[in-house]
C-alpha atoms as a PDB file:
ATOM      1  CA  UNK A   1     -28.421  34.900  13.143  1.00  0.00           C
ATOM      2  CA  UNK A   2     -27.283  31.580  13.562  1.00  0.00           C
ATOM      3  CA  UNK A   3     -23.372  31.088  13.005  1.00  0.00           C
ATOM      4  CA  UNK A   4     -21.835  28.613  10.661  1.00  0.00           C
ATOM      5  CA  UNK A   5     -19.831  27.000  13.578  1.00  0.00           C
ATOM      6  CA  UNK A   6     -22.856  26.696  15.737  1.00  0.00           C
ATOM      7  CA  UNK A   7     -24.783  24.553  13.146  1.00  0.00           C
ATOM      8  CA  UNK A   8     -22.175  22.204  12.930  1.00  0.00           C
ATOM      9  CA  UNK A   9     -22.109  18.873  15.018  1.00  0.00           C
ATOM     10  CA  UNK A  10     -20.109  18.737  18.316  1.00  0.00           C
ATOM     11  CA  UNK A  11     -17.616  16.459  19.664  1.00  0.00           C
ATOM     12  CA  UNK A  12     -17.754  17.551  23.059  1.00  0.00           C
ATOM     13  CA  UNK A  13     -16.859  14.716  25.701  1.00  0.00           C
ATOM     14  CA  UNK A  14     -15.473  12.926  22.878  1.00  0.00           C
ATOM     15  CA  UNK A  15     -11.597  11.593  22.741  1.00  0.00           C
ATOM     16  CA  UNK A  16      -9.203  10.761  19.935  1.00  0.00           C
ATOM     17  CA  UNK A  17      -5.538   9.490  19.155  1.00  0.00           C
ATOM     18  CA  UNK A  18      -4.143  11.190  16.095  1.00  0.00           C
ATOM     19  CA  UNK A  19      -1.139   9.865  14.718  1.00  0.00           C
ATOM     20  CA  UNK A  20       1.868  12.050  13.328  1.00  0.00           C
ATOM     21  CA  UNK A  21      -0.512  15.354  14.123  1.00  0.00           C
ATOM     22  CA  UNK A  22       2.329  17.937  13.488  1.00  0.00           C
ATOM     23  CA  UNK A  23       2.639  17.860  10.179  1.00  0.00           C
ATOM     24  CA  UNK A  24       0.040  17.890   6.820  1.00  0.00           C
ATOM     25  CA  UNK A  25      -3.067  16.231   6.900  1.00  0.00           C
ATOM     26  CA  UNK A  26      -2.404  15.001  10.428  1.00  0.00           C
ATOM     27  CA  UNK A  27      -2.437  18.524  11.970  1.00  0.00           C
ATOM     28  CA  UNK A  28      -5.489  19.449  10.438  1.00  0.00           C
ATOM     29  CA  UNK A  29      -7.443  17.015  11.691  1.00  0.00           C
ATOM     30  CA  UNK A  30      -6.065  17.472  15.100  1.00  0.00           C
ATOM     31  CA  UNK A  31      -7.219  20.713  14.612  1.00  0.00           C
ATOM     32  CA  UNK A  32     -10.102  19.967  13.145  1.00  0.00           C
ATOM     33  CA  UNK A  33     -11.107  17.568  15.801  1.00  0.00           C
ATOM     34  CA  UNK A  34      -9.995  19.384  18.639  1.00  0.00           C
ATOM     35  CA  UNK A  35     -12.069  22.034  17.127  1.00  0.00           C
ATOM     36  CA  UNK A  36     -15.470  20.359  17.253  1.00  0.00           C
ATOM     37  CA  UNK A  37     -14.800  19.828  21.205  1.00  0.00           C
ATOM     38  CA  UNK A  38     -13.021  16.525  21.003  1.00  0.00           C
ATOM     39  CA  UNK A  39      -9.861  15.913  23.636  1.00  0.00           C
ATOM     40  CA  UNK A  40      -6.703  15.175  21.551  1.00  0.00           C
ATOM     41  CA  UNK A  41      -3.806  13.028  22.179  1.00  0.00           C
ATOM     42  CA  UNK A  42      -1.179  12.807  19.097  1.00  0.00           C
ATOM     43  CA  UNK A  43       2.012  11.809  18.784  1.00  0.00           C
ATOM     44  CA  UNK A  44       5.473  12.277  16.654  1.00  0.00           C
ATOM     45  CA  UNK A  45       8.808  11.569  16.735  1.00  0.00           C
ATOM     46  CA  UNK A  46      10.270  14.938  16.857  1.00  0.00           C
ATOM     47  CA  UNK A  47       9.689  16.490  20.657  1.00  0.00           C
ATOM     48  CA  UNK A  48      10.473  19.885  19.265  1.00  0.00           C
ATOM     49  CA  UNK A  49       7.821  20.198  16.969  1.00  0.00           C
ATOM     50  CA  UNK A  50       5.149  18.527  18.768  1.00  0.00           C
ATOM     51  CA  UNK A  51       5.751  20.831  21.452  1.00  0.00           C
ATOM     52  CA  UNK A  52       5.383  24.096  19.140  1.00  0.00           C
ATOM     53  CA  UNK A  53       2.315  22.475  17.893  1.00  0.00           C
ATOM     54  CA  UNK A  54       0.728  21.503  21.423  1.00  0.00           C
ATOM     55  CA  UNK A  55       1.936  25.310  22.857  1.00  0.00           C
ATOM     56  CA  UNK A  56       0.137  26.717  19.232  1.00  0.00           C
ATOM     57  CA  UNK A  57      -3.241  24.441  20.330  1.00  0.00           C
ATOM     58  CA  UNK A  58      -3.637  25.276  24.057  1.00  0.00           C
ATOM     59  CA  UNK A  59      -3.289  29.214  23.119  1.00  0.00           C
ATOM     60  CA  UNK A  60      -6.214  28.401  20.844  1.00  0.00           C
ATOM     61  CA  UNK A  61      -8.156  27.008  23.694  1.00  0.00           C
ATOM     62  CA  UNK A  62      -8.210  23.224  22.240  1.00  0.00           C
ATOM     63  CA  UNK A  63      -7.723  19.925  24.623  1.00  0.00           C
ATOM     64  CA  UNK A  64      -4.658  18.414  22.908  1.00  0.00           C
ATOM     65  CA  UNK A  65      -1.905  16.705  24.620  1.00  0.00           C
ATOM     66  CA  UNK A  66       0.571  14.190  23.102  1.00  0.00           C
ATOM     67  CA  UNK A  67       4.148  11.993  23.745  1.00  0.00           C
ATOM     68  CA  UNK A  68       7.167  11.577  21.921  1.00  0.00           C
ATOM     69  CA  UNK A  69       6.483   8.131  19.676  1.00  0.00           C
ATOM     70  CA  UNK A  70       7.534   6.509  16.893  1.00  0.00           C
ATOM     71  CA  UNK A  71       4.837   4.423  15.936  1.00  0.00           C
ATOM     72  CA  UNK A  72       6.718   2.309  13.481  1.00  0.00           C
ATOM     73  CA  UNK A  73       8.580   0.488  16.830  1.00  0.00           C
ATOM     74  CA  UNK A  74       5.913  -2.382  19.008  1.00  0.00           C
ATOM     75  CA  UNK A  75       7.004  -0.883  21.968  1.00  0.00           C
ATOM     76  CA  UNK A  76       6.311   2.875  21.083  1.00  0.00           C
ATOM     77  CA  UNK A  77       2.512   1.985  19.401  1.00  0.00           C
ATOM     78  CA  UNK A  78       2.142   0.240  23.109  1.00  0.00           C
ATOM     79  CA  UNK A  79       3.778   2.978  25.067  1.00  0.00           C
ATOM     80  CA  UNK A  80       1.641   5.407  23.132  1.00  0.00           C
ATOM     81  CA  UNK A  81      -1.655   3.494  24.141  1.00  0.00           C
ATOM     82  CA  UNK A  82      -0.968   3.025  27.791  1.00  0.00           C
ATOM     83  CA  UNK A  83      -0.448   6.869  27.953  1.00  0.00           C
ATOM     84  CA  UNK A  84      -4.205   7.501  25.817  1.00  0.00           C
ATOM     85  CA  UNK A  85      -5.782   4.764  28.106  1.00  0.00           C
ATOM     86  CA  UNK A  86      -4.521   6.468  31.633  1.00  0.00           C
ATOM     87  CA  UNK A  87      -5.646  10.440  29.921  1.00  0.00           C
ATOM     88  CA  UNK A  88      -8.529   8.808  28.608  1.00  0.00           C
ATOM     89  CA  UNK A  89      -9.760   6.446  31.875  1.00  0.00           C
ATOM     90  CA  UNK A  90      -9.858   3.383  29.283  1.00  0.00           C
ATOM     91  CA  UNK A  91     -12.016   4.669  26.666  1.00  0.00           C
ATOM     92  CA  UNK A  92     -11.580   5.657  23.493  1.00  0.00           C
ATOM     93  CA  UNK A  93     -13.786   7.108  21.215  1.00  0.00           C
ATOM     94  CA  UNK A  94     -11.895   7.776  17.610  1.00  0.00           C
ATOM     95  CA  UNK A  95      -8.688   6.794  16.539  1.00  0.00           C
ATOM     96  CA  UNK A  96      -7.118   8.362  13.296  1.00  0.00           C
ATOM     97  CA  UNK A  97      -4.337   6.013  11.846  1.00  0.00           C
ATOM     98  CA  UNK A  98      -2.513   8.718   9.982  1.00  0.00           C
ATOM     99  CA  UNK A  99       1.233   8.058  10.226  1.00  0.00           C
ATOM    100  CA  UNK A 100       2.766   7.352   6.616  1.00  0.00           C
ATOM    101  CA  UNK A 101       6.153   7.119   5.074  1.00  0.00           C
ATOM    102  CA  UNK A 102       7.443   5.962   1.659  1.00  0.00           C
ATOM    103  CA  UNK A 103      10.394   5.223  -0.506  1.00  0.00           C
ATOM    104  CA  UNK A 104       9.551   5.835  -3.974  1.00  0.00           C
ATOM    105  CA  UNK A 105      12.020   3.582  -6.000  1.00  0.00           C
ATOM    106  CA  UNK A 106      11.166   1.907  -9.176  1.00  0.00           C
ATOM    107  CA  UNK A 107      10.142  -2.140  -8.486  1.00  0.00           C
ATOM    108  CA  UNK A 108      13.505  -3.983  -8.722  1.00  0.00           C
ATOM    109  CA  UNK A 109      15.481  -1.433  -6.608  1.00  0.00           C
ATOM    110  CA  UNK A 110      13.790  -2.294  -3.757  1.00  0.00           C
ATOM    111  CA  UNK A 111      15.513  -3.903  -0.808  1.00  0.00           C
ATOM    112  CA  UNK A 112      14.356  -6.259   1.638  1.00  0.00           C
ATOM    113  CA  UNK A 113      15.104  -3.305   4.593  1.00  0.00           C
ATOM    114  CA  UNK A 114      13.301  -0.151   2.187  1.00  0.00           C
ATOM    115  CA  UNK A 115       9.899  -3.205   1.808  1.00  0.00           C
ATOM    116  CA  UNK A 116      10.063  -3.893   5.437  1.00  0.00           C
ATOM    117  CA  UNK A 117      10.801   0.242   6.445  1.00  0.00           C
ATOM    118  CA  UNK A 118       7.824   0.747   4.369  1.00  0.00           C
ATOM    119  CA  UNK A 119       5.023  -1.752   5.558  1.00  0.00           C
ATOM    120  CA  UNK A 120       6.085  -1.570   9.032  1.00  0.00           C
ATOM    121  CA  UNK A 121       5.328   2.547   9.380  1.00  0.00           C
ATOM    122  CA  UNK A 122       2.210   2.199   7.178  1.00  0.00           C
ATOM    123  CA  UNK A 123       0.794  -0.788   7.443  1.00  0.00           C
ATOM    124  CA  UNK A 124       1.939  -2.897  10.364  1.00  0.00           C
ATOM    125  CA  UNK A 125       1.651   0.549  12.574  1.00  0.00           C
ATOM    126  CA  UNK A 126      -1.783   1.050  11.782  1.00  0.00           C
ATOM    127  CA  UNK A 127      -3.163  -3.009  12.580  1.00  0.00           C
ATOM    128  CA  UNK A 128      -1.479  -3.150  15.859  1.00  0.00           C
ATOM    129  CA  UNK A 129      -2.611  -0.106  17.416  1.00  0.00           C
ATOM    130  CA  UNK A 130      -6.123  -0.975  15.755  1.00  0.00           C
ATOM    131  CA  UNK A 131      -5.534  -4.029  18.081  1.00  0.00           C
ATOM    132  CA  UNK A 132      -4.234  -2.624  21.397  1.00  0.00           C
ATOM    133  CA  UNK A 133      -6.813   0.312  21.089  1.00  0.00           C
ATOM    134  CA  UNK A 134      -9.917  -2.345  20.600  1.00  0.00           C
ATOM    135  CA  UNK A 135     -10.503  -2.482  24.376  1.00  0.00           C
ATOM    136  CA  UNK A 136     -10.781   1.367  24.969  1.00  0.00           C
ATOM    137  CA  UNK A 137     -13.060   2.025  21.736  1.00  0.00           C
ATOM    138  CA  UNK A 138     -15.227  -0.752  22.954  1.00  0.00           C
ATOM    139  CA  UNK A 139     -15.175   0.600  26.349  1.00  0.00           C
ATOM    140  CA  UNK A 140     -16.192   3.972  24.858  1.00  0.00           C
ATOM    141  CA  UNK A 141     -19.637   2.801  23.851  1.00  0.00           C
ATOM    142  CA  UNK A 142     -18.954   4.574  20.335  1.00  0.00           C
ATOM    143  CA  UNK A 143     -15.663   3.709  18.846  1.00  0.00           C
ATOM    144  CA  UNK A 144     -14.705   5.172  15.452  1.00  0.00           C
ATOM    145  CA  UNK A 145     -11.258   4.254  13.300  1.00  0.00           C
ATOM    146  CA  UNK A 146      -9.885   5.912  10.497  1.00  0.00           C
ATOM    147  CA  UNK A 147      -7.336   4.814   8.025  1.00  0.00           C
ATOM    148  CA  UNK A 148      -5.959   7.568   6.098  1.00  0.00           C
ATOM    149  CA  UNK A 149      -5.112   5.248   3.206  1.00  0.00           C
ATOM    150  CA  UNK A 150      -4.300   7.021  -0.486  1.00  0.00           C
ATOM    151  CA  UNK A 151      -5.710   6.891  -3.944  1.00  0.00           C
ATOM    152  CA  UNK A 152      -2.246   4.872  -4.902  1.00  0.00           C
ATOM    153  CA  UNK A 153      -3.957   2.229  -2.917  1.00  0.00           C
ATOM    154  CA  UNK A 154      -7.433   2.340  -5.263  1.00  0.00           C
ATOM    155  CA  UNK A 155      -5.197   3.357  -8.307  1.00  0.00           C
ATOM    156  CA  UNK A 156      -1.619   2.772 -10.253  1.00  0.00           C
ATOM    157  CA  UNK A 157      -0.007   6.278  -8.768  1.00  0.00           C
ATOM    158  CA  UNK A 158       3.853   6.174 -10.011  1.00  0.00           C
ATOM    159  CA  UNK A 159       4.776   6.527  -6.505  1.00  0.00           C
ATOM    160  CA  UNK A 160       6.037   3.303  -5.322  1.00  0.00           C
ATOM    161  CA  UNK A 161       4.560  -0.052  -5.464  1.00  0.00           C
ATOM    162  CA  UNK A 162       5.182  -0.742  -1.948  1.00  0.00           C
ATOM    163  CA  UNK A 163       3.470   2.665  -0.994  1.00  0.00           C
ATOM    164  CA  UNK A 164       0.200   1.467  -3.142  1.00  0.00           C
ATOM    165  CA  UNK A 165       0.551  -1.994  -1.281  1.00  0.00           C
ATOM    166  CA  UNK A 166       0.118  -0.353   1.857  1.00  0.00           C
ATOM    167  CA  UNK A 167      -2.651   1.557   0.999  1.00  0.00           C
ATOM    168  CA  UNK A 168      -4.717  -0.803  -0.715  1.00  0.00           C
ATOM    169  CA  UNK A 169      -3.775  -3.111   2.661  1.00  0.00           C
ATOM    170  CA  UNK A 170      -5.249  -0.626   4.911  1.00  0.00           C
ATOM    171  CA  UNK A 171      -8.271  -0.173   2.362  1.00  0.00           C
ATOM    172  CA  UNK A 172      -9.305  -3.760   2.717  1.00  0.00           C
ATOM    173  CA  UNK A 173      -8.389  -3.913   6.527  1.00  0.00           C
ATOM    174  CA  UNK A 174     -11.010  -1.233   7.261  1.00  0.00           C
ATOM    175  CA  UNK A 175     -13.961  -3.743   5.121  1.00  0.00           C
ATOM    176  CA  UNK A 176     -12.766  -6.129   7.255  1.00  0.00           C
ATOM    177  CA  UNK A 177     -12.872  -4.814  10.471  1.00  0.00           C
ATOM    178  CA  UNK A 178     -15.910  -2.588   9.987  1.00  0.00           C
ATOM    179  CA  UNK A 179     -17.709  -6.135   9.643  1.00  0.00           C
ATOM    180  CA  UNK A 180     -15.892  -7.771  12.264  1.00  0.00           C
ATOM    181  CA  UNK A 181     -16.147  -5.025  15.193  1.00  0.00           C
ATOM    182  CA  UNK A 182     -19.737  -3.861  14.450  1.00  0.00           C
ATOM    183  CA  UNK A 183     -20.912  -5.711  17.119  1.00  0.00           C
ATOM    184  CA  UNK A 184     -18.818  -3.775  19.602  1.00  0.00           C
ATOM    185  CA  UNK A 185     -20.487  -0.747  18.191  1.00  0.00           C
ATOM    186  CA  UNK A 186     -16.689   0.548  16.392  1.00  0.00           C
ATOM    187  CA  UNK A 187     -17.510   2.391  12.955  1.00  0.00           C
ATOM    188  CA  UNK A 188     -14.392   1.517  10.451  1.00  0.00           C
ATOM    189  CA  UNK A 189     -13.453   3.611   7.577  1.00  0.00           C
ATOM    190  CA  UNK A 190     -10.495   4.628   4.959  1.00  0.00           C
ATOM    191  CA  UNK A 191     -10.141   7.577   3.457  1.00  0.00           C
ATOM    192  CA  UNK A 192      -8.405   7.854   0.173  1.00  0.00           C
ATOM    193  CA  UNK A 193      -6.820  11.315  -0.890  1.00  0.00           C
ATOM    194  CA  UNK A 194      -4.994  12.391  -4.250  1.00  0.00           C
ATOM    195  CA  UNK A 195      -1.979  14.512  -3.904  1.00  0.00           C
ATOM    196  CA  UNK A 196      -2.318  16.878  -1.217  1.00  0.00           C
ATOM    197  CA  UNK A 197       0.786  19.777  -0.581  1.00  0.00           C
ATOM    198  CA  UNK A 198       1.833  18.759   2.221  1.00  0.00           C
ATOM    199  CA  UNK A 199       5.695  18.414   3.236  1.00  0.00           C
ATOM    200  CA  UNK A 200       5.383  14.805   2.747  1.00  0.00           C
ATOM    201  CA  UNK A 201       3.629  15.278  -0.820  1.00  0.00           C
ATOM    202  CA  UNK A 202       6.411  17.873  -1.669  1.00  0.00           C
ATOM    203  CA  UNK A 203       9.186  15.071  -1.109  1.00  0.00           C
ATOM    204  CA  UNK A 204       7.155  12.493  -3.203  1.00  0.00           C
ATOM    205  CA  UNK A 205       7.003  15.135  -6.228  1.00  0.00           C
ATOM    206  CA  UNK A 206      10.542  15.644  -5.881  1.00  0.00           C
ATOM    207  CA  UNK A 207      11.110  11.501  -5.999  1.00  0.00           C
ATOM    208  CA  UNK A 208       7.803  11.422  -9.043  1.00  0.00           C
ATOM    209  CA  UNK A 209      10.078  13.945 -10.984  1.00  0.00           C
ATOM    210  CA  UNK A 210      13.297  11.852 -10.801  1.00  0.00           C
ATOM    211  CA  UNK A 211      11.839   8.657 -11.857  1.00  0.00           C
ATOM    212  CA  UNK A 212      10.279  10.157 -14.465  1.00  0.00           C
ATOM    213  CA  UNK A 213      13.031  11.900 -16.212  1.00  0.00           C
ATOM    214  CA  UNK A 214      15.160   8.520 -16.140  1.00  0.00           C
END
């Protein structure tokens, strides 16, 4: 009889750039990916971890690979695309924008630095690799991008309004560019969770409690 797995589509000869792929929904679409025959390149800012995670993903027989980055510096997210287009030979076929951070304050607390902190991982991260990787997923003959946006960006969530901001940024930047780069034959789409447990969504709880007992 036919296995589940073997009814499922393949990735094979495919390659992707995960973002932040250690941790939460990152890591399982790394695996995921990986998985369905895809070559994997991720990145995150802790070397310990993404080692453990790489070592955990080779055992398993997947094609992942990855470099130290923080994706919230210009010089990192360019860094981080040199080293994809040498692995990769200047193609690219998916790229998964999945780094996000937040600071869940209540609207008048916010400073200047927590704003900027905030729209620079999420937001600012996600349109400028979009921009330096344009080149290789055109190249690729089949370029797909994913923004893993949030329902706080569809929705009022009580996590932040900076957070939603983000979101519903990324949400309209993937209409955009889903129009503009059809003609290079790039596919452009958002994805927009609830609350997931993750170690991230653990740490928002945390701040969605406090705020709401004050």
């Amino acid at each position: 009889m036919e296995s589940m797995s073997s009814r499922r589509w393949s990735l094979q000869g495919m390659t992707a750039l995960v973002t932040g792929g250690t941790k939460g929904i990152g890591h399982a679409i790394v695996e995921e990916l990986a998985g369905l025959g895809a070559e994997v390149y991720t990145c995150s800012r802790n070397e310990t971890q993404l080692k453990e995670c790489i070592d955990k993903w080779i055992a398993k027989g997947f094609k992942v690979a990855g470099f130290v980055s923080d994706v919230s510096s210009k010089s990192n997210r360019e860094d981080l695309i040199n080293k994809v287009s040498t692995l990769f030979n200047g193609k690219l076929n998916i790229l998964i924008n999945n780094v996000g951070t937040n600071i869940g304050k209540p609207t008048v607390n916010y400073t200047a630095d927590d704003f900027s902190y905030v729209m620079n991982t999420n937001f600012d991260s996600a349109y400028h690799l979009c921009q330096l990787a344009h080149p290789l997923l055109k190249s690729s003959g089949a370029g797909s991008i994913v923004f893993m946006s949030s329902i706080s960006g569809v929705v009022s969530v009580n996590v932040g309004t900076v957070y939603g901001a983000t979101k519903a940024a990324m949400n309209q930047l993937a209409k955009n560019l889903a129009c503009e780069w059809a003609k290079d034959n790039i596919r452009t789409n958002s994805v927009a969770p609830w609350f997931i447990r993750t170690p991230f969504i653990e740490e928002l709880i945390k701040l969605w409690k406090m705020l709401i007992s004050k």
